[in-house]
Protein backbone atom coordinates (compact mmCIF):
# COMPACT_ATOMS: atom_id res chain seq x y z
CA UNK A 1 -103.57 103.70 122.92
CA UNK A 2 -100.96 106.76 122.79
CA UNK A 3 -100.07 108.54 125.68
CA UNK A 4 -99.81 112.52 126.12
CA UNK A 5 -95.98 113.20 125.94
CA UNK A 6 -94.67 114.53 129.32
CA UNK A 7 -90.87 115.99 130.18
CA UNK A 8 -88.67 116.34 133.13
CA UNK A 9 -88.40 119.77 134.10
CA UNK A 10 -84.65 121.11 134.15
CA UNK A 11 -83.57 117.57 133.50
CA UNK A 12 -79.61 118.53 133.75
CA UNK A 13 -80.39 119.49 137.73
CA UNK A 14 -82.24 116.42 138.47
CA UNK A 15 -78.81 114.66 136.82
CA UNK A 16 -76.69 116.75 139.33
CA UNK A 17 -77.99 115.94 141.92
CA UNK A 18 -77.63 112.03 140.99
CA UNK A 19 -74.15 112.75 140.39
CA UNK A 20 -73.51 114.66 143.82
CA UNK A 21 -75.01 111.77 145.33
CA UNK A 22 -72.95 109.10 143.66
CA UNK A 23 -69.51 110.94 143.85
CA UNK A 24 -70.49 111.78 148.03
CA UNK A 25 -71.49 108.04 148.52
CA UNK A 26 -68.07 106.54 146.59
CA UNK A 27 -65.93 108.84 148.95
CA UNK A 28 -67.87 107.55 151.83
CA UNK A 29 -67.15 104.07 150.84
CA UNK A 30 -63.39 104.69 149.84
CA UNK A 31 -62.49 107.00 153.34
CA UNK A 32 -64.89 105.21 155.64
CA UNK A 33 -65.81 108.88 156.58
CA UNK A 34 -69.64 108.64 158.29
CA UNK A 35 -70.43 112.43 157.51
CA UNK A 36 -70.21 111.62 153.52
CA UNK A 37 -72.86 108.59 153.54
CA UNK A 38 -74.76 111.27 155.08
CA UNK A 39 -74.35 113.95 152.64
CA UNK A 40 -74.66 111.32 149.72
CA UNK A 41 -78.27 109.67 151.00
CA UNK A 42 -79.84 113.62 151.65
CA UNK A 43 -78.41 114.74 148.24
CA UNK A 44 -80.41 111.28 147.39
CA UNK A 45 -83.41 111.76 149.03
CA UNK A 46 -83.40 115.24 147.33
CA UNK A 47 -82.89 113.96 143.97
CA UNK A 48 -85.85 111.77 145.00
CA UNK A 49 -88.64 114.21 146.16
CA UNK A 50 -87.20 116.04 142.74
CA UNK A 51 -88.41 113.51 140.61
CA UNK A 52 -91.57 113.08 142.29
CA UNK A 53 -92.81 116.52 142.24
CA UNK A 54 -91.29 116.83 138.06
CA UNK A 55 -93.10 113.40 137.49
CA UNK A 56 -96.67 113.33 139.74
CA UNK A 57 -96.58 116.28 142.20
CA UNK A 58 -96.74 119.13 139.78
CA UNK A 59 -99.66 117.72 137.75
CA UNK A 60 -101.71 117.54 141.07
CA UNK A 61 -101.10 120.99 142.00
CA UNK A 62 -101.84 121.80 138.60
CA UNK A 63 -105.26 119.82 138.78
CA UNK A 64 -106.11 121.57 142.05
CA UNK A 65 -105.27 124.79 141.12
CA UNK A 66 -107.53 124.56 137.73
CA UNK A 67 -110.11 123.66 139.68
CA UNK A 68 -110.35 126.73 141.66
CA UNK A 69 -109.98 128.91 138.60
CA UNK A 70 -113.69 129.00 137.74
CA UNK A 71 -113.67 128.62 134.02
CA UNK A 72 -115.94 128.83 131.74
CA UNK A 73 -116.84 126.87 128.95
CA UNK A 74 -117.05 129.77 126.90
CA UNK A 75 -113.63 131.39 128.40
CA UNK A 76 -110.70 132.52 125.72
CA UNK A 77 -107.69 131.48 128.11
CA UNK A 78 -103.52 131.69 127.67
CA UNK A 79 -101.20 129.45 128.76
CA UNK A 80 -97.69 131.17 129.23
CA UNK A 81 -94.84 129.02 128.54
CA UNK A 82 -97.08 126.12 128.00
CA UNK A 83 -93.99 123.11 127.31
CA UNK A 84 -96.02 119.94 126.92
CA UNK A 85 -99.43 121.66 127.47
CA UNK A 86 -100.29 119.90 130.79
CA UNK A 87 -102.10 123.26 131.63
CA UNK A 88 -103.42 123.91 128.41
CA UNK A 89 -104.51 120.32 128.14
CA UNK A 90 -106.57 120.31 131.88
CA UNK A 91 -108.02 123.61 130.98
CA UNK A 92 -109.35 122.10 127.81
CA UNK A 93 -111.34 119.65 129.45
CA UNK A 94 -113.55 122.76 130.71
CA UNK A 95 -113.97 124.55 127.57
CA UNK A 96 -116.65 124.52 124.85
CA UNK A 97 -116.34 126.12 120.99
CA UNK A 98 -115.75 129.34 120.86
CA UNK A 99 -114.12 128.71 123.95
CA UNK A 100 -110.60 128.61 123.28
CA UNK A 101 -107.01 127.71 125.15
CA UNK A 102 -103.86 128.92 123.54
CA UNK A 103 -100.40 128.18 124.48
CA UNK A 104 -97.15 129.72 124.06
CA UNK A 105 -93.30 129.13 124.04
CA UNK A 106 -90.08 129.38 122.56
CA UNK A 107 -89.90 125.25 123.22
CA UNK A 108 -86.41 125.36 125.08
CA UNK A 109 -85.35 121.99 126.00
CA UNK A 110 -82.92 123.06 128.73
CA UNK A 111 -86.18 124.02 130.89
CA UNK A 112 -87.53 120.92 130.06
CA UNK A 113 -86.70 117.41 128.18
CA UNK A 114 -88.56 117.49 124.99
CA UNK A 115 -89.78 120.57 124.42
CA UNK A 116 -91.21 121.21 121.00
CA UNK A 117 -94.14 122.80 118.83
CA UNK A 118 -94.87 119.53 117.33
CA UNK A 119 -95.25 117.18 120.59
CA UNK A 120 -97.47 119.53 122.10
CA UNK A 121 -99.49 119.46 119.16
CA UNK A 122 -99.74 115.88 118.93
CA UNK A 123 -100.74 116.00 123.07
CA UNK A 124 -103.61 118.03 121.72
CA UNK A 125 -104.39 115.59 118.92
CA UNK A 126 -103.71 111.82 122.02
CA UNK A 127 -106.30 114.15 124.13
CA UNK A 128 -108.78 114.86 121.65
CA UNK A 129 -108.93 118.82 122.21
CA UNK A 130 -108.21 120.15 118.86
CA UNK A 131 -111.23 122.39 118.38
CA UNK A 132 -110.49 124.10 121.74
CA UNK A 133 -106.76 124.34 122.29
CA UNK A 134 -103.84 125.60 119.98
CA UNK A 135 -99.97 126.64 120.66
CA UNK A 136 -97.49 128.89 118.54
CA UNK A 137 -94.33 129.95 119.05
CA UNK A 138 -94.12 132.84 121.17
CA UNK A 139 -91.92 135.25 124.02
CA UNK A 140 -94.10 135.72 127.16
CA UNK A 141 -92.04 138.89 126.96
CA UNK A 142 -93.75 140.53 123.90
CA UNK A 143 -97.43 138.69 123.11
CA UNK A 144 -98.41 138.42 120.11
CA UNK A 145 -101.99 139.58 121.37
CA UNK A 146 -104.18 142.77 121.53
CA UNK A 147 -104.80 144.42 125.20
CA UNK A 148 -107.71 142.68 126.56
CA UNK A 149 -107.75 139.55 124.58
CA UNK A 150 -107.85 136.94 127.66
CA UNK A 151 -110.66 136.20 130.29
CA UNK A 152 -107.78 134.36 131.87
CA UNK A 153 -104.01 133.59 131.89
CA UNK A 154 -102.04 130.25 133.53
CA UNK A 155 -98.64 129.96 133.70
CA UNK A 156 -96.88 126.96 135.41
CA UNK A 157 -93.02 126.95 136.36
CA UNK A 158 -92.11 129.02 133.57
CA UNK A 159 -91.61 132.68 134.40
CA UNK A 160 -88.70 131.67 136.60
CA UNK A 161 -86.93 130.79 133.48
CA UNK A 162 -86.56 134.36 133.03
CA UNK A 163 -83.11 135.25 134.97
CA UNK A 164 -83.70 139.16 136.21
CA UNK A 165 -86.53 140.67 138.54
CA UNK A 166 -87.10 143.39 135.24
CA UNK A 167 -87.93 140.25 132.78
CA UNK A 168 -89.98 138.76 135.07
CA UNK A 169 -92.15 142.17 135.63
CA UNK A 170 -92.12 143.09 132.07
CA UNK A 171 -93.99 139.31 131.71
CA UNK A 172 -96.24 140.12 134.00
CA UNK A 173 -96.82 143.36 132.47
CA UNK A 174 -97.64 141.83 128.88
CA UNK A 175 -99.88 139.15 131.12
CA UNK A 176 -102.12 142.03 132.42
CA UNK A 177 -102.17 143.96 129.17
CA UNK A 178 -104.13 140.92 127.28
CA UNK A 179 -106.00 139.71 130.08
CA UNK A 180 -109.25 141.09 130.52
CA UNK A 181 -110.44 143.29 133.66
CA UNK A 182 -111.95 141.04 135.96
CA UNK A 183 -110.18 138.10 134.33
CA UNK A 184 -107.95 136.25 136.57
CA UNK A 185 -104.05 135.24 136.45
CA UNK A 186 -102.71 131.65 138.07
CA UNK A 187 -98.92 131.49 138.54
CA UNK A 188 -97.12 128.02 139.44
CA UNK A 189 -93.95 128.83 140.22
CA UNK A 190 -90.50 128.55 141.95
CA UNK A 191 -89.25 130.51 144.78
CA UNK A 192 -90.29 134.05 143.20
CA UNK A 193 -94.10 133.76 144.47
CA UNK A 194 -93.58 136.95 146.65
CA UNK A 195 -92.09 138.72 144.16
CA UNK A 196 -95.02 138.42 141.89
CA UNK A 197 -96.93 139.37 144.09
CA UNK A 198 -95.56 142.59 144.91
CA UNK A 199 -94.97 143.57 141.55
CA UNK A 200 -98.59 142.90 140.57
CA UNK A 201 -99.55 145.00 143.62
CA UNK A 202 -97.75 147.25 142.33
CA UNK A 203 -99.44 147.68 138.73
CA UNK A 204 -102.54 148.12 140.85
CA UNK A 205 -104.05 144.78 141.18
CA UNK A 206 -106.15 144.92 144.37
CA UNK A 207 -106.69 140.96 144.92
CA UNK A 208 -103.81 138.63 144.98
CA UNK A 209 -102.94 135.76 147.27
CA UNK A 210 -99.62 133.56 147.41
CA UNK A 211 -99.07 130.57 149.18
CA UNK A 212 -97.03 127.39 149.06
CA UNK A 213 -97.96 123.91 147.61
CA UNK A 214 -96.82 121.97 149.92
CA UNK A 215 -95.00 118.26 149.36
CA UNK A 216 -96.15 117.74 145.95
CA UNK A 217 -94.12 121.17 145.22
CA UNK A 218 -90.79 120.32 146.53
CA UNK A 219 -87.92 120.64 144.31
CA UNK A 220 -85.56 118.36 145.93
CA UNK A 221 -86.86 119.90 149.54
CA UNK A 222 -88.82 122.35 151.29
CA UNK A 223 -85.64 125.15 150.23
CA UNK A 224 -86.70 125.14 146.81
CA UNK A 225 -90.79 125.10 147.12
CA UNK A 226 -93.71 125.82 144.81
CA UNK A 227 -95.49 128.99 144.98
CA UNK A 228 -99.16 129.62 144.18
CA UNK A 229 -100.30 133.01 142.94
CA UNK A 230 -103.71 134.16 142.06
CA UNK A 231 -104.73 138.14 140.79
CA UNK A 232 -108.09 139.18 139.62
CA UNK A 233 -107.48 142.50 137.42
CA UNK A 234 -109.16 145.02 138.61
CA UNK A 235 -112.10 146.23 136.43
């Protein structure tokens, strides 16, 4: 039986931090010096809680989160920055024809191991959702979509990915432009949760909530945590 293709996210940090640990504990070992064991088993135990969150703790906040998303069968939803479609693929599993997912990317594979068109497509094809999800290639930065085209949009640890506060607004302008008033937008991201917030506050959307995931959102500790951030557009 095939398997859905998954990646590790930002798989050249993950390998830093393996690296930092290994260099920190040889040093230890070759100067005897106590406070470099130290250094070496918390850049290990951070390396650790890094690989569970890019491996089992993102999927469950993912799960969770689609849960509370009340969606229709019927719903026309985007995924923004989809990678291996592990949101596009859960939101699937609510959906009925005409309902319809689509995700997007430009398939980088420094963001994640991977990352391509064509093994997102065949996750589609392993989970048996073909006549309700699709991807394309696509910048979250200019959509390829009319104003209004969504009843709702999901995004998980991609807008981040973006480097400067004006990229990451301009997304989030292009994400309220298709979506729908009254639809609803769910962000899984980074450290940046606040600053969504405010900027969709901002563009005058009344209801929006952030909050942290907790353990399963770690990204090598509680420094680097997921945020969770929910906006209903205003009709």
């Amino acid at each position: 039986m095939k398997r859905v293709t998954k990646g590790i996210d930002a798989p050249w940090g993950l390998l830093g931090m393996l690296v930092a640990a290994v260099i920190f504990l040889f040093e230890a070992w070759r100067s005897g010096i106590v406070l470099n064991y130290l250094w070496g088993l918390l850049v290990l135990c951070s390396a650790a809680t890094y690989w569970h969150t890019t491996t089992r703790g993102k999927y469950q906040i993912g799960i969770n989160a689609i849960k509370q998303l009340a969606i229709k069968p019927t719903d026309h939803v985007l995924d923004l920055g989809t990678g291996h479609g592990f949101l596009l693929l859960e939101v699937a599993k609510y959906l009925q024809a005409p309902g319809q997912v689509t995700g997007i990317d430009i398939w980088s594979q420094r963001d994640q191991s991977r990352n391509s068109l064509q093994a997102t497509q065949n996750n589609i094809k392993v989970a048996e959702v073909d006549a309700v999800a699709t991807v394309k290639t696509a910048d979250m930065l200019n959509l390829p979509f009319a104003d209004q085209s969504f009843d709702k949009i999901v995004t998980s640890f991609a807008l981040h990915n973006l480097k400067t506060k004006a990229q990451r607004k301009q997304a989030l302008q292009e994400a309220l432009r298709v979506l729908k008033p009254g639809g609803k937008l769910l962000i899984i991201d980074l450290i940046f949760g606040k600053e969504y917030q405010t900027a969709l506050t901002d563009m005058g959307v009344s209801q929006t909530t952030c909050h942290g995931a907790g353990f399963n959102g770690w990204w090598g500790g509680p420094w680097m945590m997921t945020t969770i951030v929910t906006a209903t557009k205003n009709e």
